[in-house]
C-alpha atoms as a PDB file:
ATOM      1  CA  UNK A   1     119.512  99.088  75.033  1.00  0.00           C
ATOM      2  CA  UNK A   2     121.627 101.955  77.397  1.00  0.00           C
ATOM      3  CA  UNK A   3     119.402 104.531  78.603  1.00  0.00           C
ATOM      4  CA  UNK A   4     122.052 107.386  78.649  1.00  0.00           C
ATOM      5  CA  UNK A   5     121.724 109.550  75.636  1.00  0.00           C
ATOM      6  CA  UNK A   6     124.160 112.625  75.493  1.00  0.00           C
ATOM      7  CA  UNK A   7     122.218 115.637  76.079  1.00  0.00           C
ATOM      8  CA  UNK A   8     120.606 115.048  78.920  1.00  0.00           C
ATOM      9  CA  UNK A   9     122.401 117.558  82.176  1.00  0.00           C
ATOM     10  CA  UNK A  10     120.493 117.232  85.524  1.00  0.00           C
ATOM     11  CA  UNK A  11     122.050 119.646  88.191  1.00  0.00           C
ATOM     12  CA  UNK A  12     120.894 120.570  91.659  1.00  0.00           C
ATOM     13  CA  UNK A  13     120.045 123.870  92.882  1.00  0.00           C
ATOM     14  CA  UNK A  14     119.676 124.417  96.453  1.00  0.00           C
ATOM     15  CA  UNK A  15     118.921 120.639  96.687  1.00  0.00           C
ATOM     16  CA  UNK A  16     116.111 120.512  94.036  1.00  0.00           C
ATOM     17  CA  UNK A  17     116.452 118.668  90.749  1.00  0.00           C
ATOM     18  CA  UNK A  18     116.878 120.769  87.412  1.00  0.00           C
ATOM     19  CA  UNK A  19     117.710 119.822  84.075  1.00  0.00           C
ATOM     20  CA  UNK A  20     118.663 121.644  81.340  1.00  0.00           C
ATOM     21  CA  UNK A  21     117.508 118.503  78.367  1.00  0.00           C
ATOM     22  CA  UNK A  22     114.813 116.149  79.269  1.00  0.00           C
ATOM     23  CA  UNK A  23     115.003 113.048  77.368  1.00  0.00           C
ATOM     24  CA  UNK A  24     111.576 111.007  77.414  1.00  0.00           C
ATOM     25  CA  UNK A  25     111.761 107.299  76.634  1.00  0.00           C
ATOM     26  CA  UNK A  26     107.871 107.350  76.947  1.00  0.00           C
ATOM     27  CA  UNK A  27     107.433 108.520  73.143  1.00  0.00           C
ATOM     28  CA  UNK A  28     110.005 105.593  72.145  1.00  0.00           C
ATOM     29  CA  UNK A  29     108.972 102.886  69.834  1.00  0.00           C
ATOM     30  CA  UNK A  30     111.441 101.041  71.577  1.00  0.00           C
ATOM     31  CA  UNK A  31     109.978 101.589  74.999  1.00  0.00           C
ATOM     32  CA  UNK A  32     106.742 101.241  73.836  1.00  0.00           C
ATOM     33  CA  UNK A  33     107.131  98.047  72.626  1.00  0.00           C
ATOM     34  CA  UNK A  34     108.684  96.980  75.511  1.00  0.00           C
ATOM     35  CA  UNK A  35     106.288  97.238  77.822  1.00  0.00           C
ATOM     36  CA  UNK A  36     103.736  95.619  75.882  1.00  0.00           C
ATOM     37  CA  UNK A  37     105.106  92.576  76.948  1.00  0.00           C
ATOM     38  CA  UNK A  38     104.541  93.143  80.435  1.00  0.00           C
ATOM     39  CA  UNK A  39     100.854  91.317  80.172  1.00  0.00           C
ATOM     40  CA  UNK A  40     103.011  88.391  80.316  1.00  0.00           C
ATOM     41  CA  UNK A  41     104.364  89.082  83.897  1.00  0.00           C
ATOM     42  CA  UNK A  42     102.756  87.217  86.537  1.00  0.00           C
ATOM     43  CA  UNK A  43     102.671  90.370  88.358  1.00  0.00           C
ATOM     44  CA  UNK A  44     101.252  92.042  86.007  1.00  0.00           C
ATOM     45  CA  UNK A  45      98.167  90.076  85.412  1.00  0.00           C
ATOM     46  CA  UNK A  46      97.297  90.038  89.028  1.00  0.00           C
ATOM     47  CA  UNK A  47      97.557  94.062  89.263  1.00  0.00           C
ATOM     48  CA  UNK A  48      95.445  93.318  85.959  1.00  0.00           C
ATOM     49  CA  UNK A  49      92.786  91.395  87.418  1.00  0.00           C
ATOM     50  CA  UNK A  50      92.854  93.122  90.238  1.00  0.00           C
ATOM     51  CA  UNK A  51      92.153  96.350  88.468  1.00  0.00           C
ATOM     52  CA  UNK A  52      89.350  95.401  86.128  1.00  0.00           C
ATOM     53  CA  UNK A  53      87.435  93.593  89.789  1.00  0.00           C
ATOM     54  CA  UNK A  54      87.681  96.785  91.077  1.00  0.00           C
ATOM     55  CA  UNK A  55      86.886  99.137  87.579  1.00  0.00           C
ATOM     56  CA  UNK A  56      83.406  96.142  86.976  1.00  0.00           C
ATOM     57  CA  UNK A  57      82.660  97.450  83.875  1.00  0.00           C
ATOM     58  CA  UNK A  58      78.689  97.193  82.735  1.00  0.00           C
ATOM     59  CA  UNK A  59      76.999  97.265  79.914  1.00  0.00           C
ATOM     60  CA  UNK A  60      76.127 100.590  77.822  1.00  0.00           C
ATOM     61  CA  UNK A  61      79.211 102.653  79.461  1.00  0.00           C
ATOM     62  CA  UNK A  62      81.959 104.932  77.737  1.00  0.00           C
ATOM     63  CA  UNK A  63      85.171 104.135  79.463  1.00  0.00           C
ATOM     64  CA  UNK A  64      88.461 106.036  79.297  1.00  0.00           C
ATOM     65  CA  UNK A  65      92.102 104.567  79.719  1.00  0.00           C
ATOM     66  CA  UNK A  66      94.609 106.730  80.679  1.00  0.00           C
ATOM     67  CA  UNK A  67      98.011 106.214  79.665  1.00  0.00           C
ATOM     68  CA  UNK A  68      96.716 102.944  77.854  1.00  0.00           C
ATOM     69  CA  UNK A  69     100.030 101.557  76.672  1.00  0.00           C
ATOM     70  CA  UNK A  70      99.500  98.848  74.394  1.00  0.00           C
ATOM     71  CA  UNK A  71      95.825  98.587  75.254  1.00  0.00           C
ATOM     72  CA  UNK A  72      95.653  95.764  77.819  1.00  0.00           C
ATOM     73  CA  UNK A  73      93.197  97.397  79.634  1.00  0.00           C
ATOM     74  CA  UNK A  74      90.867  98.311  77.193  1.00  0.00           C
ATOM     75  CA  UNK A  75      91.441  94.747  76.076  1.00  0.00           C
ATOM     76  CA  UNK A  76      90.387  93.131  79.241  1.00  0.00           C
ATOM     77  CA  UNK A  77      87.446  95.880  79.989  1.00  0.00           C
ATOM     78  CA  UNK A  78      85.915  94.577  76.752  1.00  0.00           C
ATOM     79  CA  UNK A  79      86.650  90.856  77.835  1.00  0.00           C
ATOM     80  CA  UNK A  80      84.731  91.494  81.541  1.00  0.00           C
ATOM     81  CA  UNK A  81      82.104  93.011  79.600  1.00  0.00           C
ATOM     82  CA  UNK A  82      81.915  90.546  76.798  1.00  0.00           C
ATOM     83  CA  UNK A  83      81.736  93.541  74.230  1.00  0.00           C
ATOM     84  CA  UNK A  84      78.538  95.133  75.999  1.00  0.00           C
ATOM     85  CA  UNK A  85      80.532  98.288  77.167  1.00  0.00           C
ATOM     86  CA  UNK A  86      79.420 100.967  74.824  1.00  0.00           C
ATOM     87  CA  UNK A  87      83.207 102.357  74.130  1.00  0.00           C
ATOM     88  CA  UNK A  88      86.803 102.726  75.271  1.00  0.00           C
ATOM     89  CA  UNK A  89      88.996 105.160  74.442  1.00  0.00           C
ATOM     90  CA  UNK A  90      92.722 104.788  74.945  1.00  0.00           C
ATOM     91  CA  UNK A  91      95.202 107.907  75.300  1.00  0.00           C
ATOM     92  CA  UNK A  92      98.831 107.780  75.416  1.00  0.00           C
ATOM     93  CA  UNK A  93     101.813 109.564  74.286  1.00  0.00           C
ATOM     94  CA  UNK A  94     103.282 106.951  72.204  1.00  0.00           C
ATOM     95  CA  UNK A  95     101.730 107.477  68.538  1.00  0.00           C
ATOM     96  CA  UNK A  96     103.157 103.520  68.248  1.00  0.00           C
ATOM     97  CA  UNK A  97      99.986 102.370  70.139  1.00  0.00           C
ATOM     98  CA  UNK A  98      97.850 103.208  67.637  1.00  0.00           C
ATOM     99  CA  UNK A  99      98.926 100.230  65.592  1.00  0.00           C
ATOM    100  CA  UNK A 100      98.885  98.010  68.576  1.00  0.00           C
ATOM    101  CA  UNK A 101      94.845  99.424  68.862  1.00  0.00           C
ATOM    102  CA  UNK A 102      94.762  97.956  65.426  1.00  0.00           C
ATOM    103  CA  UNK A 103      95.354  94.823  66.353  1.00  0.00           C
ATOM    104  CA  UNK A 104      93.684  94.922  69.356  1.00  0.00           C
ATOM    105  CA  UNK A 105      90.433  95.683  67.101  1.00  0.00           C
ATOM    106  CA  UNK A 106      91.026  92.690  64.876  1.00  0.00           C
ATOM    107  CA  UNK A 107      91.207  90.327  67.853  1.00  0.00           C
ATOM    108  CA  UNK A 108      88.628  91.511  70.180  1.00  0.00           C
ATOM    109  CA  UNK A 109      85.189  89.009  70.379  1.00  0.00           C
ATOM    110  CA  UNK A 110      82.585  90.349  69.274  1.00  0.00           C
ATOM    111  CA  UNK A 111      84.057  92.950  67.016  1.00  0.00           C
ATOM    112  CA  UNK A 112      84.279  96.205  68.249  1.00  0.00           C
ATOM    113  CA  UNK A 113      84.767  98.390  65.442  1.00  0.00           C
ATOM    114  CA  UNK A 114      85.464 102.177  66.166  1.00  0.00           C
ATOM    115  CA  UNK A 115      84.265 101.472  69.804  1.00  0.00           C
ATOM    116  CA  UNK A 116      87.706 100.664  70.159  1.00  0.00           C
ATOM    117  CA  UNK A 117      89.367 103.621  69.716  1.00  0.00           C
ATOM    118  CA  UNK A 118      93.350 105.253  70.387  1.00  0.00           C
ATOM    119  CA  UNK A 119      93.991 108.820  70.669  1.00  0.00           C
ATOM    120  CA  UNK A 120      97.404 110.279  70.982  1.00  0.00           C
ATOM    121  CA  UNK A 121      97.937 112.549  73.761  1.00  0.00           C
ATOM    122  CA  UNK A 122      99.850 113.277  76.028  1.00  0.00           C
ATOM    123  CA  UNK A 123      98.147 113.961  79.719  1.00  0.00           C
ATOM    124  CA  UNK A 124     100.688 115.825  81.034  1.00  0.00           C
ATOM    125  CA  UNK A 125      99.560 118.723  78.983  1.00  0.00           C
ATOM    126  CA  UNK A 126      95.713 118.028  80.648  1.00  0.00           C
ATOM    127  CA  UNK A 127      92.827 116.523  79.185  1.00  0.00           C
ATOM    128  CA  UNK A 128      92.037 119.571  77.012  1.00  0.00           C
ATOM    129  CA  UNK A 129      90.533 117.812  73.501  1.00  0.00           C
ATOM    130  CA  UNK A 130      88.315 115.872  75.943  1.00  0.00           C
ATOM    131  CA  UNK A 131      84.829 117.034  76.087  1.00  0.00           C
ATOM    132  CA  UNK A 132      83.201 117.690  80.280  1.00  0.00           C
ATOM    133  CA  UNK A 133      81.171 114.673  81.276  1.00  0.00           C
ATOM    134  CA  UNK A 134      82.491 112.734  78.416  1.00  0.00           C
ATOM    135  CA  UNK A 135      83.146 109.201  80.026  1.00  0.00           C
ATOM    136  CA  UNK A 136      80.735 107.344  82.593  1.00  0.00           C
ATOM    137  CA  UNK A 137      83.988 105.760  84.184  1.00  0.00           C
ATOM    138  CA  UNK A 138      88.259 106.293  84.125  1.00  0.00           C
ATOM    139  CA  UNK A 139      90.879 103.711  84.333  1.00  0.00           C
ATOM    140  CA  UNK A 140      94.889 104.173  84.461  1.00  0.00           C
ATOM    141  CA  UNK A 141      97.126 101.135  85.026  1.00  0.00           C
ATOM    142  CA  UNK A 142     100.409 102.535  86.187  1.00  0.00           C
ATOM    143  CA  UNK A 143     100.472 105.604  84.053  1.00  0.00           C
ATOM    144  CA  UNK A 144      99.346 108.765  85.716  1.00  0.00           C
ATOM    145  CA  UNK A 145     102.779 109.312  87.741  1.00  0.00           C
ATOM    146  CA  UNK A 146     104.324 109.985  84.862  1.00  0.00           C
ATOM    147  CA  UNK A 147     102.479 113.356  84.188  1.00  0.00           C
ATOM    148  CA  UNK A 148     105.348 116.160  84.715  1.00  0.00           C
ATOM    149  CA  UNK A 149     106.016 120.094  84.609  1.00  0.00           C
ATOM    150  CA  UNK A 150     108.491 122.245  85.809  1.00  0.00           C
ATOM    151  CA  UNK A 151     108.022 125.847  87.619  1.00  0.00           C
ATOM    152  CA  UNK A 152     108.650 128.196  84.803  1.00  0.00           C
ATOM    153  CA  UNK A 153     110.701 130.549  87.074  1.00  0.00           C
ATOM    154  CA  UNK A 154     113.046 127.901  88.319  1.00  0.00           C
ATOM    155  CA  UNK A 155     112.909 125.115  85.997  1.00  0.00           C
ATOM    156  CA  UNK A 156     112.646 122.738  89.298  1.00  0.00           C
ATOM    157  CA  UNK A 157     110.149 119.495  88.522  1.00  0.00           C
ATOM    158  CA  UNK A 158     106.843 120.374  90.438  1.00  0.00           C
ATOM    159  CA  UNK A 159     103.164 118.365  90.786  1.00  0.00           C
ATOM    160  CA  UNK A 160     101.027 120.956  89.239  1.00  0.00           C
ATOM    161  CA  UNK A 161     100.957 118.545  85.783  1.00  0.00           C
ATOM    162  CA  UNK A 162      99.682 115.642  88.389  1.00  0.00           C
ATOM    163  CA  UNK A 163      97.652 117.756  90.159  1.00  0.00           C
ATOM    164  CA  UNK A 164      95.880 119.191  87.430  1.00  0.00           C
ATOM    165  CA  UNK A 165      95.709 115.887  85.557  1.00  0.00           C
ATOM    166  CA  UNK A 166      93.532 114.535  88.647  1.00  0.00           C
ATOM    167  CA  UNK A 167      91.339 117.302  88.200  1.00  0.00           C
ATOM    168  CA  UNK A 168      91.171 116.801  84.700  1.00  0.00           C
ATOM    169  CA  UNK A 169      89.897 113.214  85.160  1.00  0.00           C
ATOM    170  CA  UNK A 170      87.226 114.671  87.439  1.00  0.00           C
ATOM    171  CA  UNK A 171      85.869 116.793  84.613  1.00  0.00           C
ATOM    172  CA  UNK A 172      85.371 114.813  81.792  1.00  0.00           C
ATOM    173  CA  UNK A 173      83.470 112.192  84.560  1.00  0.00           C
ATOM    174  CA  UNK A 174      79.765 112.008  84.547  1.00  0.00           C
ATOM    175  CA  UNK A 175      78.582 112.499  88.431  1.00  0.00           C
ATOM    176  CA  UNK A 176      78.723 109.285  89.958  1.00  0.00           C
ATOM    177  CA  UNK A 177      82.120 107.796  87.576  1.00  0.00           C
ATOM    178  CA  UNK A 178      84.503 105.825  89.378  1.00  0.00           C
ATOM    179  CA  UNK A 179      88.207 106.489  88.609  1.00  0.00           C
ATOM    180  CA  UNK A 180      90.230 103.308  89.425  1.00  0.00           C
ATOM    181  CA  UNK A 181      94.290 103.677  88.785  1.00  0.00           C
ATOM    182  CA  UNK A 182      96.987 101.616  89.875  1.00  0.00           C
ATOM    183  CA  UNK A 183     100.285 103.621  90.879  1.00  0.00           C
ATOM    184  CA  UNK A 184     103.802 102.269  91.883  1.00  0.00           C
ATOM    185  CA  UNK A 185     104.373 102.972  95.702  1.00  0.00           C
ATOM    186  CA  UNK A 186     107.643 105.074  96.689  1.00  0.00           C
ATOM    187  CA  UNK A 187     110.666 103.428  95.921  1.00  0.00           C
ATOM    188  CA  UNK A 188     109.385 100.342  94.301  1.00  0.00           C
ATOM    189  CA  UNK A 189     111.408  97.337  93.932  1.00  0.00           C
ATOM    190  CA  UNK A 190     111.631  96.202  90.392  1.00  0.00           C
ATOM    191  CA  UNK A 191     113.258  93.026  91.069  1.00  0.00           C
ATOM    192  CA  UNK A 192     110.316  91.709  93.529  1.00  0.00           C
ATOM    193  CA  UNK A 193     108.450  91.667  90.197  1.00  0.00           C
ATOM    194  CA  UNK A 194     111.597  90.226  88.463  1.00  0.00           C
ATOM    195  CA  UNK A 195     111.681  87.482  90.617  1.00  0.00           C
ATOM    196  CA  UNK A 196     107.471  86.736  90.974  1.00  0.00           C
ATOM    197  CA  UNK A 197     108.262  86.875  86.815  1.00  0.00           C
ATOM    198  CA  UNK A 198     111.093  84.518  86.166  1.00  0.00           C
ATOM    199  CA  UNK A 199     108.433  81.523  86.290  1.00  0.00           C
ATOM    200  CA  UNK A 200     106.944  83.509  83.560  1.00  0.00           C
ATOM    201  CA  UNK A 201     109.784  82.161  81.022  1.00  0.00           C
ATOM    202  CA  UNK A 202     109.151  78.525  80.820  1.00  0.00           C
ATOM    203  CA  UNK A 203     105.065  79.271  80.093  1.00  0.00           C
ATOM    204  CA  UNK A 204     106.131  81.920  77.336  1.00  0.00           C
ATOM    205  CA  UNK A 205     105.290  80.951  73.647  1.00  0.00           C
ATOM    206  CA  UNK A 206     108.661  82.901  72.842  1.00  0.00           C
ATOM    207  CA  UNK A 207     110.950  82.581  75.949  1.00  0.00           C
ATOM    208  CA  UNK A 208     113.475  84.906  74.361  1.00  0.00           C
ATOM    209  CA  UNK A 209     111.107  87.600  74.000  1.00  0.00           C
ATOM    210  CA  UNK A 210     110.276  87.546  76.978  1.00  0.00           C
ATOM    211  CA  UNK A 211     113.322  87.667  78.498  1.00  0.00           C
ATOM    212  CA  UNK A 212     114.502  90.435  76.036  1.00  0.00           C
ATOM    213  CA  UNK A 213     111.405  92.628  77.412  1.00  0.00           C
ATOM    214  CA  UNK A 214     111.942  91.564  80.739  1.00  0.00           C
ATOM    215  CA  UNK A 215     115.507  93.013  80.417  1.00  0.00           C
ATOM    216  CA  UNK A 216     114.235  95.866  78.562  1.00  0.00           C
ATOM    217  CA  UNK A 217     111.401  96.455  81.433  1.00  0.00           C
ATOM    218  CA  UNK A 218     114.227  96.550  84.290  1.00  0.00           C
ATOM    219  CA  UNK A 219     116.257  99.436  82.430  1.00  0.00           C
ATOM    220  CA  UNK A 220     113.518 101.070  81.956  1.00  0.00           C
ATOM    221  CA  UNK A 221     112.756 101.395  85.475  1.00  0.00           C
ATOM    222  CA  UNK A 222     115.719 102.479  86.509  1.00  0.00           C
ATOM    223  CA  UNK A 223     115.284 105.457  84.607  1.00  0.00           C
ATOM    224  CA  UNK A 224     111.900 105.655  86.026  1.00  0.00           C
ATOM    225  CA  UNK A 225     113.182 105.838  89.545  1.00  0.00           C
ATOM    226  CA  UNK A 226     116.208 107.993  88.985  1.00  0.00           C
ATOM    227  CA  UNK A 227     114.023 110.421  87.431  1.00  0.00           C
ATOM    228  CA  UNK A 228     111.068 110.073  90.479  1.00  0.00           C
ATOM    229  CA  UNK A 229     114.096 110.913  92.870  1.00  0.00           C
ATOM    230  CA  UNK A 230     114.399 114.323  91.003  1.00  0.00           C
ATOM    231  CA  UNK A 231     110.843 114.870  91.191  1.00  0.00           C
ATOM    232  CA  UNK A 232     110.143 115.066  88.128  1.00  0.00           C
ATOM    233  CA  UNK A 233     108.010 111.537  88.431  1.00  0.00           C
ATOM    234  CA  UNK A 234     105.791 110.948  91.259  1.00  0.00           C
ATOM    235  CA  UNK A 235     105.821 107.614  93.548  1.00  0.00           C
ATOM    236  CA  UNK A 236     103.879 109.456  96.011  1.00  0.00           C
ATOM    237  CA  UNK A 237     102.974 107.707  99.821  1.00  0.00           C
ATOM    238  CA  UNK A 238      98.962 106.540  99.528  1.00  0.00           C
ATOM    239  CA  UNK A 239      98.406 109.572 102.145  1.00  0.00           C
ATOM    240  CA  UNK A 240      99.226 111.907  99.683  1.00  0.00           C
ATOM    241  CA  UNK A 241      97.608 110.159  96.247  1.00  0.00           C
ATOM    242  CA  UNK A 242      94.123 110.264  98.964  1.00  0.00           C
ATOM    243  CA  UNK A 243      94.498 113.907 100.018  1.00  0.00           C
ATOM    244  CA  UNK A 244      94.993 114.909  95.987  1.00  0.00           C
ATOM    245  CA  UNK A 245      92.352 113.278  94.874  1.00  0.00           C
ATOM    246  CA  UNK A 246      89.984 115.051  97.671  1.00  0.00           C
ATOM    247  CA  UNK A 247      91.618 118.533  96.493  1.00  0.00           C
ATOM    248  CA  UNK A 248      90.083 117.370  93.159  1.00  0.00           C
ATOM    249  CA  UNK A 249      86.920 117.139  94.430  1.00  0.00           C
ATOM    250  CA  UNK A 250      86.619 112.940  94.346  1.00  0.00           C
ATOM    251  CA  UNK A 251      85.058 111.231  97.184  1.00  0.00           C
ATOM    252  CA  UNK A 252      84.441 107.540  98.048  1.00  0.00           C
ATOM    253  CA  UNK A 253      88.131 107.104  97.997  1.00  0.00           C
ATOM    254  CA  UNK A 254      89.483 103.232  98.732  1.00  0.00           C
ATOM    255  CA  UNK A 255      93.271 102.019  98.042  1.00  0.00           C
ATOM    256  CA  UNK A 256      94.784  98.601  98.691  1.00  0.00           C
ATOM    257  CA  UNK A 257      98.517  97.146  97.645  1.00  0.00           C
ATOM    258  CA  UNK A 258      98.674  95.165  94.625  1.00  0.00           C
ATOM    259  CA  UNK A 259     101.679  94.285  92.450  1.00  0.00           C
ATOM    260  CA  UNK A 260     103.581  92.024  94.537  1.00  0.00           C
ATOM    261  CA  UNK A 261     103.658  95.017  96.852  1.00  0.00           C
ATOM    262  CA  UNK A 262     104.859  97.624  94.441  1.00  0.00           C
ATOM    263  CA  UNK A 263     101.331  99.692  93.253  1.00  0.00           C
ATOM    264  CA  UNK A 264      98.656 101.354  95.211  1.00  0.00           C
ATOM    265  CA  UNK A 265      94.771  99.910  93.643  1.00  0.00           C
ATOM    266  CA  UNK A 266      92.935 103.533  94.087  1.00  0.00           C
ATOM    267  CA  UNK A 267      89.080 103.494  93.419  1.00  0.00           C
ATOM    268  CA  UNK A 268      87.679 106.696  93.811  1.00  0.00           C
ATOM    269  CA  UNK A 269      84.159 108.377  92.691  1.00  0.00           C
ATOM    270  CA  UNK A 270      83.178 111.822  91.180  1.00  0.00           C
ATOM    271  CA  UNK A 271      79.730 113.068  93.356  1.00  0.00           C
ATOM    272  CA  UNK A 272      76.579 112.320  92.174  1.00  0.00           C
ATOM    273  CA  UNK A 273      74.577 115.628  91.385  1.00  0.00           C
ATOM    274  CA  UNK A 274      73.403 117.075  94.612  1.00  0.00           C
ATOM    275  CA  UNK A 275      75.479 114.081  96.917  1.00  0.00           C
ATOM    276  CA  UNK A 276      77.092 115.693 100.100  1.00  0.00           C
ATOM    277  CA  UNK A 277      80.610 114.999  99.665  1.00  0.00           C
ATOM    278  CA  UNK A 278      82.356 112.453 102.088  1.00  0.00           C
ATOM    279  CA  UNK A 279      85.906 111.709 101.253  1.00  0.00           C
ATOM    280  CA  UNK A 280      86.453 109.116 103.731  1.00  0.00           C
END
């Protein structure tokens, strides 16, 4: 699938990216679907595994996923767990992933029921139908860059969407939550995962599939990164990701590379009630 559309004008004023139609392949059943195949990826399940050693889910908690895709996530919190997390909610933007939750119900051991749950949302906007102190702990697997506004004077892409969406995150955190994300690192190189992936074709119950979504996966990120070199998405160096996250009040703050190189692992806590605060 071409990811031109006609419609879509960005222009440059005074060297900062504008655009006058904004297309959004993030609401796409197409793109959507796509990237539910990236479990597959040998890549991806080590930024997987890597993600849910570092979220450690325990028993009785109320988890969040951010930008939860197809639900892989909440699929493999549930698995660590063995069902004894209390609940996972997944929000995204694609309404799609609610049927994908569907299935994911139907196949999870033991049966979740509604603990399983999909809301659609879209976090760019905030976390605004989320109730303060909601969630014990947040996890994001490649999502939260994603969250975009524009100055309404200029119409030039800014970070207040990401910034806020951080401090969003923070709020609906009980004192003491972790918040562990995966983001892509500046200028990632989509074909080092190509390549760790190719492997991935000869294990594949349907090869062609897989090959289709891998395709599908690679356009798909080079929208991604034309768009990040606009601003309007953020690959952001891990000195900058730290220093946000302390502006949204989050301490205990630890990062390390994942992804064949190409996403940042970020673990980082919400204070405890009354705990002096200690980024570092």
């Amino acid at each position: 699938m071409g990811l031109k559309q006609p419609g879509a004008t960005l222009f440059f004023r005074g060297g900062v990216g504008l655009v006058s139609t904004t297309l959004n392949y993030w609401t796409d059943k197409k793109c959507a679907k796509a990237f539910w195949g990236q479990q597959e990826l040998p890549a991806y399940r080590s930024l997987l595994r890597d993600t849910v050693d570092w979220a450690d889910p325990n028993p009785g908690e109320e988890w969040l996923d951010l930008g939860c895709g197809g639900g892989s996530i909440s699929r493999a919190l549930w698995e660590r767990s063995a069902g004894s997390v209390a609940s996972i909610l997944g929000v995204d933007c694609a309404a799609t992933n609610e049927e994908r939750y569907a299935e994911l119900r139907k196949t999870l051991t033991p049966a979740p029921g509604q603990r399983v749950r999909f809301q659609c949302h879209s976090f760019s906007e905030g976390l605004s139908p989320l109730a303060d102190a909601a969630f014990d702990n947040v996890v994001s697997g490649l999502s939260i860059s994603y969250a975009e506004s524009t100055d309404p004077a200029t119409g030039a892409w800014n970070t207040a969407a990401y910034d806020r969406l951080l401090g969003e995150v923070c709020r609906v955190l009980r004192p003491g939550g972790r918040f562990v994300f995966s983001v892509n690192v500046p200028e990632p190189s989509w074909w080092k995962v190509g390549l760790r992936s190719l492997g991935g074709v000869f294990r594949s119950r349907a090869p062609l599939r897989y090959l289709r979504n891998s395709v599908r996966m690679m356009r798909y990120g080079a929208w991604l990164k034309q768009e990040a070199r606009t601003g309007r998405f953020h690959y952001l160096p891990q000195e900058t990701i730290t220093d946000k996250l302390e502006a949204a009040g989050f301490t205990r703050i630890e990062q390390r590379l994942t992804y064949v190189g190409q996403a940042y692992l970020f673990r980082a806590c919400k204070p405890r009630l009354g705990e002096k605060i200690d980024a570092r």
